[in-house]
N, C-alpha and C. Protein backbone atom coordinates (compact mmCIF):
# COMPACT_ATOMS: atom_id res chain seq x y z
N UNK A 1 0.85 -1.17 0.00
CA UNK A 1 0.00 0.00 0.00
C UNK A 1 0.89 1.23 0.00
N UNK A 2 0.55 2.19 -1.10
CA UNK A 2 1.60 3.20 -1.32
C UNK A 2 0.69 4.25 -1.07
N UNK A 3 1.58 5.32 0.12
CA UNK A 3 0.89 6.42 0.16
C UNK A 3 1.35 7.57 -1.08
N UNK A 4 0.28 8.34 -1.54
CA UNK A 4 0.87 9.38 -2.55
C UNK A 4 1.74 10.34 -1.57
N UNK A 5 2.65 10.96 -2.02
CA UNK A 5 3.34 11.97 -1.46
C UNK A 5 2.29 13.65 -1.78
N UNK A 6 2.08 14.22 -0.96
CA UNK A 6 1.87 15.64 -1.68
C UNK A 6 2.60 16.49 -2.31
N UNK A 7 2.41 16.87 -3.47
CA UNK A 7 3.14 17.75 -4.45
C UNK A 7 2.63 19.68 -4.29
N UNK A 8 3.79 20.04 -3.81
CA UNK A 8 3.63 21.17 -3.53
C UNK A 8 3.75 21.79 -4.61
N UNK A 9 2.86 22.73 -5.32
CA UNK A 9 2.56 23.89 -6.33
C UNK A 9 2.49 25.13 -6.23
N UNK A 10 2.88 26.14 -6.77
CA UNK A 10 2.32 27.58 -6.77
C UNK A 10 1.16 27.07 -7.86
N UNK A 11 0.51 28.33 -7.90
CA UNK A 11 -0.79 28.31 -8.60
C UNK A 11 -0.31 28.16 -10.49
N UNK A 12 1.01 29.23 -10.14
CA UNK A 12 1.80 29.11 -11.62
C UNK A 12 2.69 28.16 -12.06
N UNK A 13 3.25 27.08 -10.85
CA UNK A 13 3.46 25.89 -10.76
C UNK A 13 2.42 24.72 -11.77
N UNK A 14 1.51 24.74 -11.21
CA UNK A 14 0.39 24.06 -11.35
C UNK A 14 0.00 23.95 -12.94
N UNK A 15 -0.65 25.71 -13.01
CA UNK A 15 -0.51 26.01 -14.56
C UNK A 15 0.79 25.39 -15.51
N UNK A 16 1.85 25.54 -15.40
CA UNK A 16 3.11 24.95 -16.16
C UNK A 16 2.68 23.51 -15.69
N UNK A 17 2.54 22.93 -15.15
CA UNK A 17 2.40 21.34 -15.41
C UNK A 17 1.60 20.77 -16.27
N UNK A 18 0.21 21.08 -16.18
CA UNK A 18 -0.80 21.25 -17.12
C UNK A 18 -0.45 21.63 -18.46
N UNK A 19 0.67 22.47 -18.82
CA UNK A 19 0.67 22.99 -19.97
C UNK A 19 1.50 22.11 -20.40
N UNK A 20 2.76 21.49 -19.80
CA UNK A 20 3.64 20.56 -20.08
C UNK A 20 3.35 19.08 -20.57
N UNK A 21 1.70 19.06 -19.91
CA UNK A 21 1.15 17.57 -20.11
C UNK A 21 0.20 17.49 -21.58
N UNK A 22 -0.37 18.92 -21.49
CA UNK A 22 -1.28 19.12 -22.48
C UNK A 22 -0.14 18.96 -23.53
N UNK A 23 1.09 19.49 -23.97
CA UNK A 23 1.97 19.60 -25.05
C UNK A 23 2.31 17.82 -25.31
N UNK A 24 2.54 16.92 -23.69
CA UNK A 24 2.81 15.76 -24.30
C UNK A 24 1.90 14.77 -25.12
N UNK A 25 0.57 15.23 -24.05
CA UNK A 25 -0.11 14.61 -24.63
C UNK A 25 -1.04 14.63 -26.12
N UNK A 26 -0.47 15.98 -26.68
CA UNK A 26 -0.92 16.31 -27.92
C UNK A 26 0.02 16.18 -29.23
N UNK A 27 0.63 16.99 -29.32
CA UNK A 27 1.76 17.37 -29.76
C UNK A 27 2.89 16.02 -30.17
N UNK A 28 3.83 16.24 -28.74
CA UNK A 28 5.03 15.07 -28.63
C UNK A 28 4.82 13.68 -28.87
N UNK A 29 3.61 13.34 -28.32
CA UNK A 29 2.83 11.76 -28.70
C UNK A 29 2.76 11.93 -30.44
N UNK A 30 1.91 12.91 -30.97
CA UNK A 30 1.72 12.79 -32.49
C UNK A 30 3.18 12.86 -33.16
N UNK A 31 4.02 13.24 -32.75
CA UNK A 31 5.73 13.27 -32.96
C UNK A 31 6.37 12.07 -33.34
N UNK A 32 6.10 11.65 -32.27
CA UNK A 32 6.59 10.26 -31.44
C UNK A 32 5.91 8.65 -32.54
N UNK A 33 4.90 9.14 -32.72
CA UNK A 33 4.07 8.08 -33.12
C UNK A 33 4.26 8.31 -34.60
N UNK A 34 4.49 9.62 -35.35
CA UNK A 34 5.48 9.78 -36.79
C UNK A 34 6.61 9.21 -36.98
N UNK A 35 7.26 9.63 -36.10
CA UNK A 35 8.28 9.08 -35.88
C UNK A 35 8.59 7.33 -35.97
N UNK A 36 8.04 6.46 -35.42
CA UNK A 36 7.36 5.00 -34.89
C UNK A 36 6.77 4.58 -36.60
N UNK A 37 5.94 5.19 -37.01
CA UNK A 37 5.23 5.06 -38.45
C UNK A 37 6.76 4.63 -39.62
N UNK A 38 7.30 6.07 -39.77
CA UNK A 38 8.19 6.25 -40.78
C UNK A 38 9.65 4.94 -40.17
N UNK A 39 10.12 4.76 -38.92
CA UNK A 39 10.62 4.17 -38.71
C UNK A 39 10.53 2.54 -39.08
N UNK A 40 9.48 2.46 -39.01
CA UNK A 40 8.60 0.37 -39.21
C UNK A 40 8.59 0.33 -41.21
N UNK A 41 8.34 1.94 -41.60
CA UNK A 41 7.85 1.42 -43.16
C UNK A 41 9.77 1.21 -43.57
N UNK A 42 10.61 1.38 -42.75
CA UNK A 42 11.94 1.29 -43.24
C UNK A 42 12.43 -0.55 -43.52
N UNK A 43 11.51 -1.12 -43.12
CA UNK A 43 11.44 -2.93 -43.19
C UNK A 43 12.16 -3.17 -41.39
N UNK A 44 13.40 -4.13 -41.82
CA UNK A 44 14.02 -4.83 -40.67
C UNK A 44 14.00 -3.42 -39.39
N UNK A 45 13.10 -4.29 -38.43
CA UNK A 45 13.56 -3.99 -37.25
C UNK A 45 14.26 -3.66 -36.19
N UNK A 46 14.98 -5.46 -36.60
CA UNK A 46 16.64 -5.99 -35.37
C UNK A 46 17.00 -4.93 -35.55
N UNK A 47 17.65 -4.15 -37.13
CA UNK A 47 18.91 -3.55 -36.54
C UNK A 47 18.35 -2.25 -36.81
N UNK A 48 17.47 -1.78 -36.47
CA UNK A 48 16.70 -0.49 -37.01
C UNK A 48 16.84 0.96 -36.06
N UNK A 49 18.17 1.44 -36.11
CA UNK A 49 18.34 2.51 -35.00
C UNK A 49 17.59 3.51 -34.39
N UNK A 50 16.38 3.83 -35.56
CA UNK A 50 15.58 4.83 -35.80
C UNK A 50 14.72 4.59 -35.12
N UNK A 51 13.99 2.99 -35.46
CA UNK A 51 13.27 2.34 -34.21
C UNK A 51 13.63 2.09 -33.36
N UNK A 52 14.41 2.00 -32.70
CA UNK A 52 14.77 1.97 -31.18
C UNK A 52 14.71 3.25 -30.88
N UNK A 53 14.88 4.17 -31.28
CA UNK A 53 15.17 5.62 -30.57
C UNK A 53 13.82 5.99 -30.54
N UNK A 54 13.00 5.92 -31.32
CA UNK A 54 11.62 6.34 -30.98
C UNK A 54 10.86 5.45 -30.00
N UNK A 55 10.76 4.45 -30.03
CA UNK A 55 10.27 3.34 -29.34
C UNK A 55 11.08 3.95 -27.53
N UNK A 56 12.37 4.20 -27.51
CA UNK A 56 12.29 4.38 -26.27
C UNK A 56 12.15 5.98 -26.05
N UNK A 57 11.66 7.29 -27.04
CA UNK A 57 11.30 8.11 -26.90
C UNK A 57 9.75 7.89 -26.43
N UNK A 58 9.68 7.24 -26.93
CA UNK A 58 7.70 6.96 -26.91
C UNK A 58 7.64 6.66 -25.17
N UNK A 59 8.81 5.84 -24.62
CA UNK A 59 8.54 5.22 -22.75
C UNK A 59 9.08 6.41 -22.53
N UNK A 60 9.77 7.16 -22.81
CA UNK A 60 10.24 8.71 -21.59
C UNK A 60 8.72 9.46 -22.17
N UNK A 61 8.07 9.43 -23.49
CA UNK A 61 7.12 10.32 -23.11
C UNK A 61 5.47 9.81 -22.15
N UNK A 62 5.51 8.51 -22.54
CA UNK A 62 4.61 8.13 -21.95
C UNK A 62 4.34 8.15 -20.28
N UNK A 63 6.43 7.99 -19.91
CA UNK A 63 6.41 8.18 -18.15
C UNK A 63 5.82 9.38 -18.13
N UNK A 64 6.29 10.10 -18.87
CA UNK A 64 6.41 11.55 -18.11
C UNK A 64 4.94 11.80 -18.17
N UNK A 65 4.05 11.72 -19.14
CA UNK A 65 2.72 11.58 -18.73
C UNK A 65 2.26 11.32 -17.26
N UNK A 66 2.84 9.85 -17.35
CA UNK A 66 1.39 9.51 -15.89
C UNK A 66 2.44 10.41 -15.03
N UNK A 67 3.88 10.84 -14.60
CA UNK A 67 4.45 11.48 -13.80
C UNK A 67 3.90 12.83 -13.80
N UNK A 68 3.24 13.23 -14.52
CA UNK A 68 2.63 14.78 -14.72
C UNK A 68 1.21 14.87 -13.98
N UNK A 69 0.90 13.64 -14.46
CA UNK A 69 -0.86 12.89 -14.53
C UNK A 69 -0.96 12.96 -12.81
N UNK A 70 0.00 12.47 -12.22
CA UNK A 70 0.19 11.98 -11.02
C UNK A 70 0.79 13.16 -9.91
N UNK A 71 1.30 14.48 -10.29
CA UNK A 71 1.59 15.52 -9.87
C UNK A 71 0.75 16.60 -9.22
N UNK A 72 -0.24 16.49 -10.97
CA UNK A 72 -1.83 17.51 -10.71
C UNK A 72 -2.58 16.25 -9.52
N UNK A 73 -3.04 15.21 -9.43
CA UNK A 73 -3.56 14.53 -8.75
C UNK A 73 -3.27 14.76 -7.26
N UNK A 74 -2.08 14.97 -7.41
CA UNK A 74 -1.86 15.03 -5.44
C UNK A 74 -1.21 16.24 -5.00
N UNK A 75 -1.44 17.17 -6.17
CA UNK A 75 -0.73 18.84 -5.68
C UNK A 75 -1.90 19.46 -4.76
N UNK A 76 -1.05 20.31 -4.25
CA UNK A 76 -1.35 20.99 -3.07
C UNK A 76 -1.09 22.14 -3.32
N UNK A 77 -1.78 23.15 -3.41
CA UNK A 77 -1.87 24.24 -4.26
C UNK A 77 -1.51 25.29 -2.96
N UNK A 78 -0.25 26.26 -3.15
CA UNK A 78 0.33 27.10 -2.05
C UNK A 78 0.18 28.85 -1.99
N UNK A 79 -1.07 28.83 -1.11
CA UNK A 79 -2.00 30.68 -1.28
C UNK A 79 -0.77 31.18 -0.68
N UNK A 80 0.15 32.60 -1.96
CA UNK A 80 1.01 32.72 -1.61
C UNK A 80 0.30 34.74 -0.81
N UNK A 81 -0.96 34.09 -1.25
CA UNK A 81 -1.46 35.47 -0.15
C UNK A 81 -2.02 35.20 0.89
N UNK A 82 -2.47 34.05 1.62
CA UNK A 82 -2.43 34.24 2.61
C UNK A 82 -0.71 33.78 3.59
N UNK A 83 0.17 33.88 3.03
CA UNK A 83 1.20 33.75 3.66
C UNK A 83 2.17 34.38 4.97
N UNK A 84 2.44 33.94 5.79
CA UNK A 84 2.52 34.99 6.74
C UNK A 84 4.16 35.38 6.49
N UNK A 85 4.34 36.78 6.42
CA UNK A 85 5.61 37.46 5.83
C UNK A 85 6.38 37.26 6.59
N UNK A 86 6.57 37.02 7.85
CA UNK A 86 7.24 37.30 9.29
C UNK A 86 8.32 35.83 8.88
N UNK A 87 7.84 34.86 8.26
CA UNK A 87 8.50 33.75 8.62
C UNK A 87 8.81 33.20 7.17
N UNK A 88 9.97 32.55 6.46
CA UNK A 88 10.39 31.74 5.58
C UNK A 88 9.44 30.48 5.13
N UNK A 89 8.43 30.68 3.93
CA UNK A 89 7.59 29.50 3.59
C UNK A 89 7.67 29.41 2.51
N UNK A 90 7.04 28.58 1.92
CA UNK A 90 7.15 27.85 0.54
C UNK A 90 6.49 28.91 0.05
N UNK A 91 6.74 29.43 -1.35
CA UNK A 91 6.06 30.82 -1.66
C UNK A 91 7.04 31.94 -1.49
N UNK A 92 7.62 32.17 -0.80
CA UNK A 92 8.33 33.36 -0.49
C UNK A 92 9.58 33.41 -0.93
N UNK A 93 9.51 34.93 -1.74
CA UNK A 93 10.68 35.04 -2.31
C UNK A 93 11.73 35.75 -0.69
N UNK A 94 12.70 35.29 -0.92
CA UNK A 94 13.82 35.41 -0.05
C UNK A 94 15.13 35.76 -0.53
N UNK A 95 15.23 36.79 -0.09
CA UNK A 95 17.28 37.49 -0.02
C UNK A 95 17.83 37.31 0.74
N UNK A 96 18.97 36.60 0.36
CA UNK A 96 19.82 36.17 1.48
C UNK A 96 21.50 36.75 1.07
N UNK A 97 22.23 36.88 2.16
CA UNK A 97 23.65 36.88 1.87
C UNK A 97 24.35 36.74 2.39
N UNK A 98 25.26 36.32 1.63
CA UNK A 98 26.60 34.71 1.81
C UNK A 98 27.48 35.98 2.83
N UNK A 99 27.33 35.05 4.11
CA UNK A 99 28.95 36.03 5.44
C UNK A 99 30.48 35.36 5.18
N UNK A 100 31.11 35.83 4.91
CA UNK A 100 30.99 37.40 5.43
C UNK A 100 31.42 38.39 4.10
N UNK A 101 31.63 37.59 2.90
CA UNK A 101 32.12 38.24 1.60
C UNK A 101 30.70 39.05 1.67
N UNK A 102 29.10 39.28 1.49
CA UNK A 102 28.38 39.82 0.92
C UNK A 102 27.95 39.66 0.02
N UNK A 103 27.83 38.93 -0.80
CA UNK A 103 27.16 38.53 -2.43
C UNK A 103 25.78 38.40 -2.28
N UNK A 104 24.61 39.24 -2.19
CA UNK A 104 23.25 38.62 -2.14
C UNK A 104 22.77 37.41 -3.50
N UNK A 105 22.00 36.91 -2.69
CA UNK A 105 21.24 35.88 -3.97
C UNK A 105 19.71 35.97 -3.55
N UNK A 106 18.80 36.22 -4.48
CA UNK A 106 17.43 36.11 -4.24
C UNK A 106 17.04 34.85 -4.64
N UNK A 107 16.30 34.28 -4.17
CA UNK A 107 15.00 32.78 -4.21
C UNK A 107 13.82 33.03 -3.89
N UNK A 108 13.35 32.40 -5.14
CA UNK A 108 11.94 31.75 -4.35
C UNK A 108 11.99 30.63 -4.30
N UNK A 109 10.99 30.54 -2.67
CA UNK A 109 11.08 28.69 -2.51
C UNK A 109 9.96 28.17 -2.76
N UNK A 110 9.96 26.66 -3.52
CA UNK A 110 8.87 26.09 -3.85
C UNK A 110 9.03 24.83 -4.03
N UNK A 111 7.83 24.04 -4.00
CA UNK A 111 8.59 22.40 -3.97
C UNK A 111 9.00 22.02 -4.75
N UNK A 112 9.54 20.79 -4.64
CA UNK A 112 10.62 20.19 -5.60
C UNK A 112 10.08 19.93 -6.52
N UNK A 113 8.77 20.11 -7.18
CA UNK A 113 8.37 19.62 -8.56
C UNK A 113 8.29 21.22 -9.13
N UNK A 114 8.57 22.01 -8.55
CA UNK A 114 8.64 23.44 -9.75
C UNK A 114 10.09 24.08 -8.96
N UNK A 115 11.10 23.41 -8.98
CA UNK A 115 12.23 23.82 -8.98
C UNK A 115 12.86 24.10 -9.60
N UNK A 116 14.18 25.09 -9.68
CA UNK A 116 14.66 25.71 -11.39
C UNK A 116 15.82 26.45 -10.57
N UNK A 117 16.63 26.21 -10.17
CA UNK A 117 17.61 26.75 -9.57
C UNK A 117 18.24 27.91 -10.31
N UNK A 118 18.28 27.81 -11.41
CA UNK A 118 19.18 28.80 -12.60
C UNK A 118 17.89 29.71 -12.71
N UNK A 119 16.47 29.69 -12.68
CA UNK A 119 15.62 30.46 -12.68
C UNK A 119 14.90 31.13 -11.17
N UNK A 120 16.39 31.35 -10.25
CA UNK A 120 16.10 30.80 -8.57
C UNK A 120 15.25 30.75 -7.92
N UNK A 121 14.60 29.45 -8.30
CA UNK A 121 13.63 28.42 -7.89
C UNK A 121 14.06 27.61 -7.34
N UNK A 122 13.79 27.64 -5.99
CA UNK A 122 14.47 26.43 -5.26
C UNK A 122 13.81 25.57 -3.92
N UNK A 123 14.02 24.76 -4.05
CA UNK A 123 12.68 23.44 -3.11
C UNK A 123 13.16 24.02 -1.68
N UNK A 124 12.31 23.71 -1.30
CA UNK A 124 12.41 23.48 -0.06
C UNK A 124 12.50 22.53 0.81
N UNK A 125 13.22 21.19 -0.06
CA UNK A 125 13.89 20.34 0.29
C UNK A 125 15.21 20.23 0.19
N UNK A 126 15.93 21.47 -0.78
CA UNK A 126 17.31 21.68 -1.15
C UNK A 126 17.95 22.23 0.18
N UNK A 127 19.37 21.58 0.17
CA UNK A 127 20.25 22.45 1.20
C UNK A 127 19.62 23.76 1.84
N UNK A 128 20.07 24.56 1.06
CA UNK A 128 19.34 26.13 1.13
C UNK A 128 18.20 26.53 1.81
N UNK A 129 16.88 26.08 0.65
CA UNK A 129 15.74 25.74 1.24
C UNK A 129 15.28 25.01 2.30
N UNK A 130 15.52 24.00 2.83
CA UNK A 130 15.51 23.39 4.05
C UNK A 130 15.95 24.20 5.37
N UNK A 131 16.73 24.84 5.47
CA UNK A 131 17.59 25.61 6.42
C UNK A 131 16.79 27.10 6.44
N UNK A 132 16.09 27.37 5.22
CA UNK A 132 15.22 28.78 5.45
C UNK A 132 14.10 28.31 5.83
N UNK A 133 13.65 27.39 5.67
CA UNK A 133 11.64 27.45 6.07
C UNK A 133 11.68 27.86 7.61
N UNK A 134 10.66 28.39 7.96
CA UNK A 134 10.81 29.04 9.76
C UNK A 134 11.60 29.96 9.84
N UNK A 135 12.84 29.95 9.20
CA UNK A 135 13.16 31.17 9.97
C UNK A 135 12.84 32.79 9.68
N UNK A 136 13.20 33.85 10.33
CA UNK A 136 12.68 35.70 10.18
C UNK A 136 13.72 36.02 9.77
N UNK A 137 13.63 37.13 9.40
CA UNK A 137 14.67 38.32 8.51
C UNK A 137 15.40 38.47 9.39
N UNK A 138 16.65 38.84 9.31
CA UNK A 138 17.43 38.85 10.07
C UNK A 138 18.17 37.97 10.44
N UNK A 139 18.14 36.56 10.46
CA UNK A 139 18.18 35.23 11.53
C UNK A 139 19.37 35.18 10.31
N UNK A 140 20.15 34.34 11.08
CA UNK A 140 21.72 33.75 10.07
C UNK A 140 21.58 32.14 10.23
N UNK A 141 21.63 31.34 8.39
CA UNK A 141 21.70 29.81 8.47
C UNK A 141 22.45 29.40 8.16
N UNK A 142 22.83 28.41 8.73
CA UNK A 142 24.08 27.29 8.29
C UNK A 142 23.35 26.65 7.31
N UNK A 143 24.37 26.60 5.79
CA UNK A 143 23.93 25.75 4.95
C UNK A 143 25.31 24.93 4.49
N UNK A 144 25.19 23.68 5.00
CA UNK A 144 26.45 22.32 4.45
C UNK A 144 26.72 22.55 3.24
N UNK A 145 28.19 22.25 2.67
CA UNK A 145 28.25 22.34 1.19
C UNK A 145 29.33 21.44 1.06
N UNK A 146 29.71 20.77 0.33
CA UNK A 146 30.91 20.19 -0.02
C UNK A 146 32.16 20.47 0.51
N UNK A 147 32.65 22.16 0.25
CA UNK A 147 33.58 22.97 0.72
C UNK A 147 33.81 22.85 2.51
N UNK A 148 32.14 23.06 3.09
CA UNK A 148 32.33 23.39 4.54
C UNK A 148 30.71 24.30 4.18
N UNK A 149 30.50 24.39 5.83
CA UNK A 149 29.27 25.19 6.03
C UNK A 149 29.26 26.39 5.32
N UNK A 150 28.62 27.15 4.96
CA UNK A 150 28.65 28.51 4.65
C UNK A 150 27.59 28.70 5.06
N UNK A 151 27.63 30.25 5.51
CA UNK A 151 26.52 31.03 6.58
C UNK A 151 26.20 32.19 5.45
N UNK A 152 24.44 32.33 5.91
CA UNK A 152 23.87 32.96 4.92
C UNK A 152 23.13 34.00 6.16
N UNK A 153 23.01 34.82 5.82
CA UNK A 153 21.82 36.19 6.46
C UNK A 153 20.61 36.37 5.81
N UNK A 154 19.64 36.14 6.59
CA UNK A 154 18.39 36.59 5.59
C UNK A 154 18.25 38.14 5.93
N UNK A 155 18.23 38.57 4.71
CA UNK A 155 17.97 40.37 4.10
C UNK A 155 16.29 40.05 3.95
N UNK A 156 15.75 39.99 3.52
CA UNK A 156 14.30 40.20 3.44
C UNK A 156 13.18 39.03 2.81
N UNK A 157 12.02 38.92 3.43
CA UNK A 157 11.63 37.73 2.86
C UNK A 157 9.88 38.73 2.10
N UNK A 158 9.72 38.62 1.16
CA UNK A 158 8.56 39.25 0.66
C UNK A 158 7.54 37.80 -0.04
């Protein structure tokens, strides 16, 4: 007996999944299945490179379906207005900066299924993220890194 996990979403989270599924399931499938067509009218199979590559394009698109299918099903949709500002939550964009050089970095945190680090989007299961949820402006976190801890200051959480 498998419990679903809850999938944490922004509302614009949510939207991009939907849009990602609607594209597979329209679009990339009719691709995929051209692809599969023109590949089979080529005769032999065994050694048919073209068919294999679509054939296992066709299982990454089909996972990613029910993995999408299965996302909207158990998301948990995160009111980033009723959020309380005082404290570090999923939703909240956050400035922080690295002690004692100074380099700010802004994030928003959000769960790990609309994470994007290079677009700083970041879970709140990541290093980073984990170490900010709860805490207030002001407060200084230890975040582990490969190197050694590095200590961060939160500058403002909006």
């Amino acid at each position: 007996m498998s419990t679903k996990k809850e999938v944490l979403l922004t509302e614009e989270g949510l939207e991009k999944v939907k849009d990602d599924l609607e594209q597979l399931k329209t679009k990339k499938r009719h691709e995929v299945a051209q692809r599969l067509k023109e590949a089979i009218s080529q005769g032999d199979l065994s050694e048919n490179a073209e068919y294999d590559a679509a054939k296992e394009e066709q299982a990454f698109v089909e996972s990613r379906i029910v993995t999408l299918e299965n996302m909207i099903r158990n998301a948990k949709i995160i009111d980033q207005d009723r959020q309380n500002k005082n404290f570090v939550s999923i939703g909240a964009q956050v400035t922080i900066q690295e002690i004692p050089d100074g380099d700010e970095e802004v994030y928003k945190i959000v769960g790990s299924a609309e994470s994007d680090p290079i677009a700083g989007k970041i879970s709140n299961e990541s290093p980073i993220g984990a170490e900010l949820i709860g805490k207030r402006e002001g407060e200084t976190i230890n975040v582990p890194a490969p190197g050694g801890t590095i200590q961060f200051k939160i500058v403002s959480i909006d």
